[in-house]
Protein backbone atom coordinates (compact mmCIF):
# COMPACT_ATOMS: atom_id res chain seq x y z
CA UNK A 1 56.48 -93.09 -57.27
CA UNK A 2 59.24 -91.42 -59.17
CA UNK A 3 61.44 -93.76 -59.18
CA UNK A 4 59.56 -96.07 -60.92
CA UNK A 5 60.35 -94.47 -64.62
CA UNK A 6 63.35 -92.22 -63.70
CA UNK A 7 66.42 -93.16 -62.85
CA UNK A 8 67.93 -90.18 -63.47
CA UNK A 9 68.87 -88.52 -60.09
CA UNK A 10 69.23 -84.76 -61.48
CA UNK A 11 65.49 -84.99 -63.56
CA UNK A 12 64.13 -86.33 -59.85
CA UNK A 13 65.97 -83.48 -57.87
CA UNK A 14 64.59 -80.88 -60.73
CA UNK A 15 60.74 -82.54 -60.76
CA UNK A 16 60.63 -81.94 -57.28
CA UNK A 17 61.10 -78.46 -57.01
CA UNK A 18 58.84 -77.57 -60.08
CA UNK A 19 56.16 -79.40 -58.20
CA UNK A 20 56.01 -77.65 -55.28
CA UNK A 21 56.76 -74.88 -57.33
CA UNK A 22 53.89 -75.20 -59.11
CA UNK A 23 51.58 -75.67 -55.91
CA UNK A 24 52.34 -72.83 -54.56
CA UNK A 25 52.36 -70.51 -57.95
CA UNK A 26 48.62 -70.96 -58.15
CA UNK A 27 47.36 -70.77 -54.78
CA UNK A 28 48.07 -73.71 -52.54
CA UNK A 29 48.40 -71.79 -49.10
CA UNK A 30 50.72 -74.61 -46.81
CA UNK A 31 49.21 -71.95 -43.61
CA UNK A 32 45.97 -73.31 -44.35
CA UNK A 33 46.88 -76.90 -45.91
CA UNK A 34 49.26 -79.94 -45.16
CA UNK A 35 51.87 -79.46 -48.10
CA UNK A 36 54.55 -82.32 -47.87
CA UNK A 37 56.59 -84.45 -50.07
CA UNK A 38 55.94 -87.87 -49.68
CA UNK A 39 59.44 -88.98 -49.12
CA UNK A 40 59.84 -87.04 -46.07
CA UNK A 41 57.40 -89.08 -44.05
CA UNK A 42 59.25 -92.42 -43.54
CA UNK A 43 55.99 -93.83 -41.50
CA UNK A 44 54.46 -94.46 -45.49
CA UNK A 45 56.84 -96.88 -46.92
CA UNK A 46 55.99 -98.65 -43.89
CA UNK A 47 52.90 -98.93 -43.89
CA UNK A 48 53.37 -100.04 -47.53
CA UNK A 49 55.13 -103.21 -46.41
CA UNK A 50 52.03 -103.92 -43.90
CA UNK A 51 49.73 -103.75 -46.77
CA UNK A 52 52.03 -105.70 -49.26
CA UNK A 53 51.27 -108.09 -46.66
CA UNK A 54 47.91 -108.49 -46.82
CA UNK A 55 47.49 -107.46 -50.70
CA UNK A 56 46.28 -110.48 -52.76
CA UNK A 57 48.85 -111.03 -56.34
CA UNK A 58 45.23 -111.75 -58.14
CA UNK A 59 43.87 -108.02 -57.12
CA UNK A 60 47.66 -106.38 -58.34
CA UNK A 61 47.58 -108.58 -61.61
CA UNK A 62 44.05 -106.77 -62.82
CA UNK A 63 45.96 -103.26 -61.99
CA UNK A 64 46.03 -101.16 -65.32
CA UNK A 65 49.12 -100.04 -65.09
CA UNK A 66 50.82 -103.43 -64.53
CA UNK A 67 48.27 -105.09 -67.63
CA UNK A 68 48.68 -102.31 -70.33
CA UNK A 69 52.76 -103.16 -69.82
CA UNK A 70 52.13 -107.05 -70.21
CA UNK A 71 49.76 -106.15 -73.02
CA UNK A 72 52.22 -104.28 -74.64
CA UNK A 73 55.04 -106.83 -74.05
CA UNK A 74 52.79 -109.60 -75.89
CA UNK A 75 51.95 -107.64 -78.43
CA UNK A 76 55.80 -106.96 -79.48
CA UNK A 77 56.11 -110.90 -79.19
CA UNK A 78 58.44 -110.27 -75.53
CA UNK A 79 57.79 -112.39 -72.56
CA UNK A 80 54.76 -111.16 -70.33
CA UNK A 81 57.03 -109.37 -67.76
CA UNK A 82 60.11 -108.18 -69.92
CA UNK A 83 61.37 -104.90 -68.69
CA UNK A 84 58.11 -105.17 -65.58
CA UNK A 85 59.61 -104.60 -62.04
CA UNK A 86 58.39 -104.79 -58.54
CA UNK A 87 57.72 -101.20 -58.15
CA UNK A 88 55.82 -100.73 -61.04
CA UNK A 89 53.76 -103.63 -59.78
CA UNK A 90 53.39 -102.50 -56.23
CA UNK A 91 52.28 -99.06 -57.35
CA UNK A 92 49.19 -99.22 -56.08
CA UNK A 93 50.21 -100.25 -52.73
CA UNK A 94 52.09 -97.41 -52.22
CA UNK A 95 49.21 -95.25 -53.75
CA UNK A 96 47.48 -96.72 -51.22
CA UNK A 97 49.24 -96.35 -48.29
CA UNK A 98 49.48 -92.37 -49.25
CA UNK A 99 45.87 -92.62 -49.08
CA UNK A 100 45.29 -94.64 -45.83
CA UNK A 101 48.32 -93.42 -43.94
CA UNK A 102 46.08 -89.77 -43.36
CA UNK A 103 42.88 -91.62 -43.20
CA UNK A 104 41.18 -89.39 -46.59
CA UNK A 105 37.33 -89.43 -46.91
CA UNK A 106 37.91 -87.92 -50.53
CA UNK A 107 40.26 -88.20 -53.08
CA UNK A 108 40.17 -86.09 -56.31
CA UNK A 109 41.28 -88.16 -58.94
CA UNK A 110 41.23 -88.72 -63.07
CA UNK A 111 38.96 -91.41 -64.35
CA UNK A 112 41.76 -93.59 -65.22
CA UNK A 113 42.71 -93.72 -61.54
CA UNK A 114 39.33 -94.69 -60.06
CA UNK A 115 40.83 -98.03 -59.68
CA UNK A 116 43.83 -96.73 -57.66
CA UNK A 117 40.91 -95.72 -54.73
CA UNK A 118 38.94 -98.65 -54.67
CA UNK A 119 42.61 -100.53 -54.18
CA UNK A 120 42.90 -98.49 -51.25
CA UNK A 121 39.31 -99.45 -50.04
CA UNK A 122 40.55 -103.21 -50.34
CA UNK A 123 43.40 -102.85 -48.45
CA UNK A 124 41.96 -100.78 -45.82
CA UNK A 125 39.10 -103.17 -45.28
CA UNK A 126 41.07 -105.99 -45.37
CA UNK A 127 43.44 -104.98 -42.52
CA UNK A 128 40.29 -103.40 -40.49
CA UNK A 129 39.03 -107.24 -41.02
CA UNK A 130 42.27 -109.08 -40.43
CA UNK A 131 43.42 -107.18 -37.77
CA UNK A 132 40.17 -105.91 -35.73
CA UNK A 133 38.75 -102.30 -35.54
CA UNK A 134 38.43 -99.66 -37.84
CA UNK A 135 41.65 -98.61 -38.20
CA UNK A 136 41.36 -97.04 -41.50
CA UNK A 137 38.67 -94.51 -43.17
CA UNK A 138 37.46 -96.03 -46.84
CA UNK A 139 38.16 -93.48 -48.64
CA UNK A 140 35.76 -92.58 -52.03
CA UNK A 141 36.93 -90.91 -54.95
CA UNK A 142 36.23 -87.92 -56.51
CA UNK A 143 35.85 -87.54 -60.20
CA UNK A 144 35.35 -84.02 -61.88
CA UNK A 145 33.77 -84.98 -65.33
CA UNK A 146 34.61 -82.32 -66.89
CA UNK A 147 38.51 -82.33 -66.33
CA UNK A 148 38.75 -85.83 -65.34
CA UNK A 149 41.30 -86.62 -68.36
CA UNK A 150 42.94 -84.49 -70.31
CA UNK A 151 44.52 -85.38 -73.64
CA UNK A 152 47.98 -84.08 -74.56
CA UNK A 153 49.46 -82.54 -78.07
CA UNK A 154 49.64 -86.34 -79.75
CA UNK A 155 45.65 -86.65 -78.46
CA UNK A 156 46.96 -89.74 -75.94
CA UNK A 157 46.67 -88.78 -71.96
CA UNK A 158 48.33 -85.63 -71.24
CA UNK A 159 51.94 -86.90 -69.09
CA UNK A 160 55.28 -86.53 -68.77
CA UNK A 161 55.97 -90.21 -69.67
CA UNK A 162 54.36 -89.83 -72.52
CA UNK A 163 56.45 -85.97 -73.32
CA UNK A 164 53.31 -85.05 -75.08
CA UNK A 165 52.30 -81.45 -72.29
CA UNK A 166 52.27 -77.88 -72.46
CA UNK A 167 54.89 -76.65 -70.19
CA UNK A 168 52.77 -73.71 -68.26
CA UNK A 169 55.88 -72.17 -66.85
CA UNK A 170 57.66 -71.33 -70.14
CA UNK A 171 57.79 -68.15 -72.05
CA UNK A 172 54.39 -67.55 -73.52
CA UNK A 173 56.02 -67.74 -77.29
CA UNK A 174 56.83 -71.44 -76.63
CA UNK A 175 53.63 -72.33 -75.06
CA UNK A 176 51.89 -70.95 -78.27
CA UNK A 177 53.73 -72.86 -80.48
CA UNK A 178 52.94 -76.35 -78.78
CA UNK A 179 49.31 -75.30 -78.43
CA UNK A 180 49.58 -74.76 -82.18
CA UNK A 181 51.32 -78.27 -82.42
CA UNK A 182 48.03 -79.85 -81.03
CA UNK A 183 46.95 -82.78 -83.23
CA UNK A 184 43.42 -82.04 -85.07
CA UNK A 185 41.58 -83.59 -88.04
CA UNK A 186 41.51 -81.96 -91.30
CA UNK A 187 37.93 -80.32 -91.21
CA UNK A 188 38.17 -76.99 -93.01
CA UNK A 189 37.36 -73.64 -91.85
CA UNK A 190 33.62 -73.35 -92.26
CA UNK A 191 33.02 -76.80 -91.56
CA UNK A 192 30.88 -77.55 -88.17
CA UNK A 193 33.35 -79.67 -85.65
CA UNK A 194 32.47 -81.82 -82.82
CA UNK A 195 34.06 -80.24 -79.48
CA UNK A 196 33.46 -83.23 -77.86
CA UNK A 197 35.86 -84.79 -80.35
CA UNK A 198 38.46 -82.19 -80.12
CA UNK A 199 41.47 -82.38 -77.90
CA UNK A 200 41.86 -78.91 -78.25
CA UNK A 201 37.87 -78.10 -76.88
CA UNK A 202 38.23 -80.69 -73.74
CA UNK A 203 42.01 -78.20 -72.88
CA UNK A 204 40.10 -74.97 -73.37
CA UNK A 205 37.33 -76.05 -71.28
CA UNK A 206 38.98 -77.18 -68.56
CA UNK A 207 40.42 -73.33 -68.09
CA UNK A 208 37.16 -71.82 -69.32
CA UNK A 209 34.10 -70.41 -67.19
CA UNK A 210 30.74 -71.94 -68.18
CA UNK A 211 29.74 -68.89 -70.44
CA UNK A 212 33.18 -68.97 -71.92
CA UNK A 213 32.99 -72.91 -73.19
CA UNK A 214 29.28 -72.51 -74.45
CA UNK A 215 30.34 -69.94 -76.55
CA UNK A 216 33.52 -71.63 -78.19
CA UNK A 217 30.94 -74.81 -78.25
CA UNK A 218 28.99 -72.57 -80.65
CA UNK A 219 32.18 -71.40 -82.39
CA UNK A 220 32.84 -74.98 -82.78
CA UNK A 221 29.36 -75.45 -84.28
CA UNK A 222 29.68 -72.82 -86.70
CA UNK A 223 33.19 -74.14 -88.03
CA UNK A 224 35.58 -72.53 -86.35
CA UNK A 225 39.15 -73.08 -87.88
CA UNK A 226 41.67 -75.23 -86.00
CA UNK A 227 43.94 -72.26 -86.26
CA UNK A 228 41.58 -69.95 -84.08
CA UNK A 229 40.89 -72.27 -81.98
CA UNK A 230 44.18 -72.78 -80.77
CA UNK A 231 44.52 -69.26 -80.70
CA UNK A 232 41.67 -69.17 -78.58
CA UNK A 233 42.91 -72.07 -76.39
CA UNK A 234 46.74 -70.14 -76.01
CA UNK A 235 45.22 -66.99 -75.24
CA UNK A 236 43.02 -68.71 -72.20
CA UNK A 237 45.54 -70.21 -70.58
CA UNK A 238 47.78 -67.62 -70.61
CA UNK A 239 45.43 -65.09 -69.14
CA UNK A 240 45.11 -67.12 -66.03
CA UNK A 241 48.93 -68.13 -66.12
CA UNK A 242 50.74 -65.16 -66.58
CA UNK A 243 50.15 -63.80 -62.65
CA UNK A 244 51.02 -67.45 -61.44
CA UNK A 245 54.07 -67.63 -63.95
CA UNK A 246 55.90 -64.62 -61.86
CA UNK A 247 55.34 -66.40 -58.79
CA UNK A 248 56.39 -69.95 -60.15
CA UNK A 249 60.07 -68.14 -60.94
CA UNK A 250 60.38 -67.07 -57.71
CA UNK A 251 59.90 -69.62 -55.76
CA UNK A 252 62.07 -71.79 -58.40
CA UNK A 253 64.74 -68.78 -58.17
CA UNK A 254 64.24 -69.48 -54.14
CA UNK A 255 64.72 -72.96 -53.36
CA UNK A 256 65.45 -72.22 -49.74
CA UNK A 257 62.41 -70.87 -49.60
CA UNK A 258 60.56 -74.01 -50.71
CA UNK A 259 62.56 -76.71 -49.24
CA UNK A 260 61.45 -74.66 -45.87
CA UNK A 261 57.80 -74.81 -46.36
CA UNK A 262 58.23 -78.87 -47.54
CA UNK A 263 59.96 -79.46 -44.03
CA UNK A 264 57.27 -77.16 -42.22
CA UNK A 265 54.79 -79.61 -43.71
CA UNK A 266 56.57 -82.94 -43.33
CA UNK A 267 56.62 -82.58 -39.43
CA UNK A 268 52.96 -80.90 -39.49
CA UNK A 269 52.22 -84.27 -40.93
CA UNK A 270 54.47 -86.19 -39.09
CA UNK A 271 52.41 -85.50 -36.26
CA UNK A 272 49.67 -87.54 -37.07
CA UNK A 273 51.78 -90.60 -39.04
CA UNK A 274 54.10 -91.03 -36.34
CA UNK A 275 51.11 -91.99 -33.57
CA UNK A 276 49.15 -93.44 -36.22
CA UNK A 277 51.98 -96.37 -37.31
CA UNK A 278 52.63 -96.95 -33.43
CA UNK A 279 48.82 -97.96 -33.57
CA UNK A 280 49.22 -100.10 -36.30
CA UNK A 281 52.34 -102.11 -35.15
CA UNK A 282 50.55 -102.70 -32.04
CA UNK A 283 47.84 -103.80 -34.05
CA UNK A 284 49.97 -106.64 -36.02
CA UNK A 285 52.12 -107.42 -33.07
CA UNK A 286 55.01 -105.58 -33.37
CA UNK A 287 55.19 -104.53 -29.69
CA UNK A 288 57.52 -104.36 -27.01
CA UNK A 289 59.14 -107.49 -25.87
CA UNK A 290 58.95 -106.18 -22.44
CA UNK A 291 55.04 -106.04 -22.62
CA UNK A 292 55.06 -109.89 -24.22
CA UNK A 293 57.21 -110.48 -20.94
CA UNK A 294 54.92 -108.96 -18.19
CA UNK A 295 51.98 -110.66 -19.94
CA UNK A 296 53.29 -113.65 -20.18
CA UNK A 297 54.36 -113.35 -15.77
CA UNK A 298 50.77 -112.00 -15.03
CA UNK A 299 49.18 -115.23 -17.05
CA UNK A 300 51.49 -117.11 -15.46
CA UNK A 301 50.36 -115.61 -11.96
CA UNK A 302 46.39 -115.86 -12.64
CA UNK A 303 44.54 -118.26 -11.07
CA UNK A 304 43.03 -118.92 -14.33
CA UNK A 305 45.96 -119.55 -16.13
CA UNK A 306 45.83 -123.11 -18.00
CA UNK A 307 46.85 -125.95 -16.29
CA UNK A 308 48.71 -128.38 -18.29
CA UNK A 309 47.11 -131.73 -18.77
CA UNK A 310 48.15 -135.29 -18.38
């Protein structure tokens, strides 16, 4: 998926580290999990190809990603497609296939990539229809509303494409000045604000217990400055970060150490995609030759074989 924005090899070689990094710096136990980078499991960009196969160009055209870059071309008075390629436009075929290829029942997943899962319910129902049997579990996705979409310092969706998050892993003196950086409105101190409304509310809440976000709700109500409440927000995060921020520079000070889990999990994986793709070959015909043969010598044998006619 990477590769789609970035074609700058030493960013990709970086990204993936911090990622797994990351994972593992707040909890993600690969002793008890399946932790694997997608890459590493060759059986996936296969069955991407077997789904490009059946995926219809009408379903991919109404994908958001794909439409918000043609809207955006037209808008700047380019042709539709300038600057569009085939990866961004496959996208969610390969989401898909990362979906399928393990057979998920859930997936947890931001509101703005709902439509991502219910791509991957088309696909998989199509081949189940096309091809016979229920080869693949349609999978449903799973929105938490209250962290479904988070917005980033600029107030558009928090991303790295759009350079607009708070880097977690960085001293805390640099996180607090970004936090501060977070776009507001100009209410006054004193003044009631809408938390609903406020980038910086939807952050803190996502971090906060329940008892924690009703009362900054009311501190909201009661006209809170912006400036506290980024204090607030800085001072949250970092109390859950700073254990997780020791262990996030080790394992990025111990690649070895990393890159062995990854491969730990890539064959723990492996051992259900590898079976799994010989099933689905079989399914669209690419068998053996050697079976077509012996078939085609025991039809020939049968006394029902058909006879040819006159």
């Amino acid at each position: 998926h990477a590769l789609i924005k970035c074609d700058d090899p030493a960013r990709i070689e970086r990204s993936r580290l911090e990622i797994a990094a990351t994972w593992l710096a707040v909890g993600l136990d690969p002793a008890r999990v399946t932790f694997y980078r997608q890459s590493d499991i060759p059986e996936i960009p296969e069955l991407t190809w077997y789904l490009t196969c059946i995926a219809s160009k009408g379903m991919l055209n109404r994908a958001h990603a794909y439409k918000a870059a043609v809207d955006k071309n037209v808008a700047a008075g380019e042709d539709a497609d300038a600057g569009i390629t085939a990866g961004l436009y496959m996208y969610p075929v390969l989401m898909a296939a990362d979906i399928l290829m393990f057979n998920a029942h859930a997936v947890p997943v931001g509101k703005d990539q709902v439509q991502h899962i219910e791509i991957a319910r088309d696909l998989g129902q199509r081949f189940n229809h096309i091809y016979g049997g229920d080869h693949f579990v349609l999978p449903e996705a799973q929105v938490d509303e209250n962290t479904a979409t988070l917005a980033g310092l600029d107030g558009r969706k928090m991303s790295k494409s759009y350079d607009n998050t708070i880097p977690l892993w960085d001293e805390p003196a640099t996180m607090r000045k970004l936090v501060m950086s977070i776009v507001t409105n100009s209410l006054l101190p004193g003044v009631p604000k809408n938390p609903d409304e406020s980038h910086v509310f939807s952050i803190y809440q996502a971090f906060a217990t329940p008892a924690e976000t009703a009362a900054m709700r009311k501190a909201y109500q009661d006209g809170i400055s912006w400036g506290d409440a980024k204090q607030a927000l800085f001072e949250r995060i970092d109390r859950d970060l700073a254990p997780a921020r020791e262990r996030y520079r080790h394992y990025m000070t111990n690649p070895n150490e990393v890159e062995a889990l990854l491969l730990r999990g890539a064959e723990r994986a492996r051992e259900e995609s590898r079976p799994f793709i010989a099933t689905l070959r079989d399914a669209v015909g690419l068998r053996s030759v050697a079976k077509v043969a012996a078939a085609a010598t025991k039809t020939a044998t049968s006394g029902d074989a058909l006879q040819p006619e006159l």
